[in-house]
Protein backbone atom coordinates (compact mmCIF):
# COMPACT_ATOMS: atom_id res chain seq x y z
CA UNK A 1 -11.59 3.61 -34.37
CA UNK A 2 -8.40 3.45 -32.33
CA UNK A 3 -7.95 -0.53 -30.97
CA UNK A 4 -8.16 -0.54 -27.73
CA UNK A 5 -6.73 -3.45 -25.02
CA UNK A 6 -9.48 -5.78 -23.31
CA UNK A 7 -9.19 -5.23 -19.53
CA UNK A 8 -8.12 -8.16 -17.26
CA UNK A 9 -9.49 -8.42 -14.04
CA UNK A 10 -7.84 -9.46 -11.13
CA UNK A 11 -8.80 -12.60 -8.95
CA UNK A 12 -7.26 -11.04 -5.81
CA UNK A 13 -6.60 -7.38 -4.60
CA UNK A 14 -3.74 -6.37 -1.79
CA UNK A 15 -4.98 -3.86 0.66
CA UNK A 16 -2.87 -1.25 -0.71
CA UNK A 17 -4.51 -1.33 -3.99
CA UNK A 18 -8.27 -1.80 -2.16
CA UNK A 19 -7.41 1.31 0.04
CA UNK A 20 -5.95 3.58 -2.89
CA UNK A 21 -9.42 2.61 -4.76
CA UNK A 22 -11.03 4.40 -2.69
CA UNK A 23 -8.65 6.87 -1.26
CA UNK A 24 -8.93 5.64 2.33
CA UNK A 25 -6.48 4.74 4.48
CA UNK A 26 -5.43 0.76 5.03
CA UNK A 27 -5.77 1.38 8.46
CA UNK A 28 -9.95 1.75 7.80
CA UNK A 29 -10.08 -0.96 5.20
CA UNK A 30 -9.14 -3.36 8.24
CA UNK A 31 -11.36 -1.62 10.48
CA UNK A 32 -14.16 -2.22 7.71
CA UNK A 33 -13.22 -5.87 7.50
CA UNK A 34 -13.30 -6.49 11.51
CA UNK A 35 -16.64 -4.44 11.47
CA UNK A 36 -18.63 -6.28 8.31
CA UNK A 37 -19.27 -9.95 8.39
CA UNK A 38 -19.58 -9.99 4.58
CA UNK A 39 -16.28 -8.80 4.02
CA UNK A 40 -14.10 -11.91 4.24
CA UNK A 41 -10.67 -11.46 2.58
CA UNK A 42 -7.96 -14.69 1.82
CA UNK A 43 -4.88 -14.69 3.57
CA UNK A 44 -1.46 -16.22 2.15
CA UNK A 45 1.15 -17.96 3.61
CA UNK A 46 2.29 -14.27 5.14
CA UNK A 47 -0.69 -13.56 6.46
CA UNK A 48 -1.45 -10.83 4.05
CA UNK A 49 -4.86 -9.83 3.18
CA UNK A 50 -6.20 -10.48 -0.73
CA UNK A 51 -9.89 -9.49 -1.42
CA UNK A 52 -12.08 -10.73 -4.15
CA UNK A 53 -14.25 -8.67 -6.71
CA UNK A 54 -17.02 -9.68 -4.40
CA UNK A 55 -15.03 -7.90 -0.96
CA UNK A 56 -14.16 -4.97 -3.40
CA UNK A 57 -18.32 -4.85 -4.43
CA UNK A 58 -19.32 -4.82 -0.80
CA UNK A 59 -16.60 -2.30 -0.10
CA UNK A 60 -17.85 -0.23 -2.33
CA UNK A 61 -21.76 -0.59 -1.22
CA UNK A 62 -20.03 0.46 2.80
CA UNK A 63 -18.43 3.51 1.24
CA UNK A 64 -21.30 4.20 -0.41
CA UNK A 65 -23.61 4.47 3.08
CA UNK A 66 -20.99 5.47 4.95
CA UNK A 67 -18.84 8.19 3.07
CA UNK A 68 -21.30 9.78 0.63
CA UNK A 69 -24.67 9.07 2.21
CA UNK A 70 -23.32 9.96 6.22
CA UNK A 71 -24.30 6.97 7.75
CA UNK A 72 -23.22 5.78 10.57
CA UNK A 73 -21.29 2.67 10.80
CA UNK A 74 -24.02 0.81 12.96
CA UNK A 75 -26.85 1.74 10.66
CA UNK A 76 -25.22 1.12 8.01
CA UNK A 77 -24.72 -2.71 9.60
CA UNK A 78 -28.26 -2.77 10.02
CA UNK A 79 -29.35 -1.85 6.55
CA UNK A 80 -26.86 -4.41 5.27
CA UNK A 81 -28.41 -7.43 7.74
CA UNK A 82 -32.01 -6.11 7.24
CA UNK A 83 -32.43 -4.85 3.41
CA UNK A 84 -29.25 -6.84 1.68
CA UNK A 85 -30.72 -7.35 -1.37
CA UNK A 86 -32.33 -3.96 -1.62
CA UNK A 87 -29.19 -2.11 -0.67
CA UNK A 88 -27.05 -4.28 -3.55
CA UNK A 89 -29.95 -3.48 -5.89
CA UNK A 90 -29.85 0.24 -5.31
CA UNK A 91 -26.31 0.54 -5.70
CA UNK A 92 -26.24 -1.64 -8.83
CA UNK A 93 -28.12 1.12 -10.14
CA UNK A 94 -25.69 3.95 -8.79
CA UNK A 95 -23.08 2.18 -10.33
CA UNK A 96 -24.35 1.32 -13.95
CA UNK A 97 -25.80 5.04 -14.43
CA UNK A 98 -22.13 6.14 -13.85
CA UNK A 99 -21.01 3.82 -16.10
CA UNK A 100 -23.58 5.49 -18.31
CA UNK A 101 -22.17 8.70 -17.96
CA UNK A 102 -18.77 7.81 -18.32
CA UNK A 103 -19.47 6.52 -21.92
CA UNK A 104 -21.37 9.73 -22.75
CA UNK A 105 -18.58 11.74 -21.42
CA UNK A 106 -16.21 9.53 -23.30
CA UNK A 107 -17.96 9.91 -26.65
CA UNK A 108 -18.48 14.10 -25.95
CA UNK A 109 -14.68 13.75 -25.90
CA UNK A 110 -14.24 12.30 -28.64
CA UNK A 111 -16.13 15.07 -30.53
């Protein structure tokens, strides 16, 4: 079994590498971040933006309404204020069954 490196995760993200995550402009990550309270990103001594693991999780729960479900931006507000927990929960399960499938296309691979 070929040895493979242990990933290290980053404590801070710039918005270049947030917005090439998900293949969206920078200009829309900063929209995002003026338009969700519960995206609150550090700032250095330049003023540049760095986002936790947490901003990058609740980015990814906003694309998730609003890019593949259609949502608008105010509903999707108002499902994040009203049903929090429930959203997180749902996507939590989005995102381990793709992690599911990404091992079983790994190991078909492998074949």
């Amino acid at each position: 079994m070929p040895y493979k490196e242990a990933k290290v995760e980053k404590l801070y993200y710039t918005i270049g590498e947030v917005a090439e995550m998900f293949k969206v402009n920078t200009s829309l990550i900063r929209f995002w971040e003026k338009e969700f309270e519960i995206i609150k990103p550090k700032k250095n001594k330049k003023g540049n933006r760095l986002f936790t693991q947490t901003d990058i999780d609740n980015f990814h729960i906003i694309f998730h309404l609003v890019k593949e479900n259609g949502m608008t931006l105010k509903g999707a507000k108002k499902k994040m204020k009203e049903n929090k927990e429930d959203t997180e929960h749902n996507f939590e399960i989005i995102k381990s069954l793709e992690s599911i499938k990404n091992m079983l296309i790994e190991v078909r691979e492998s074949l």
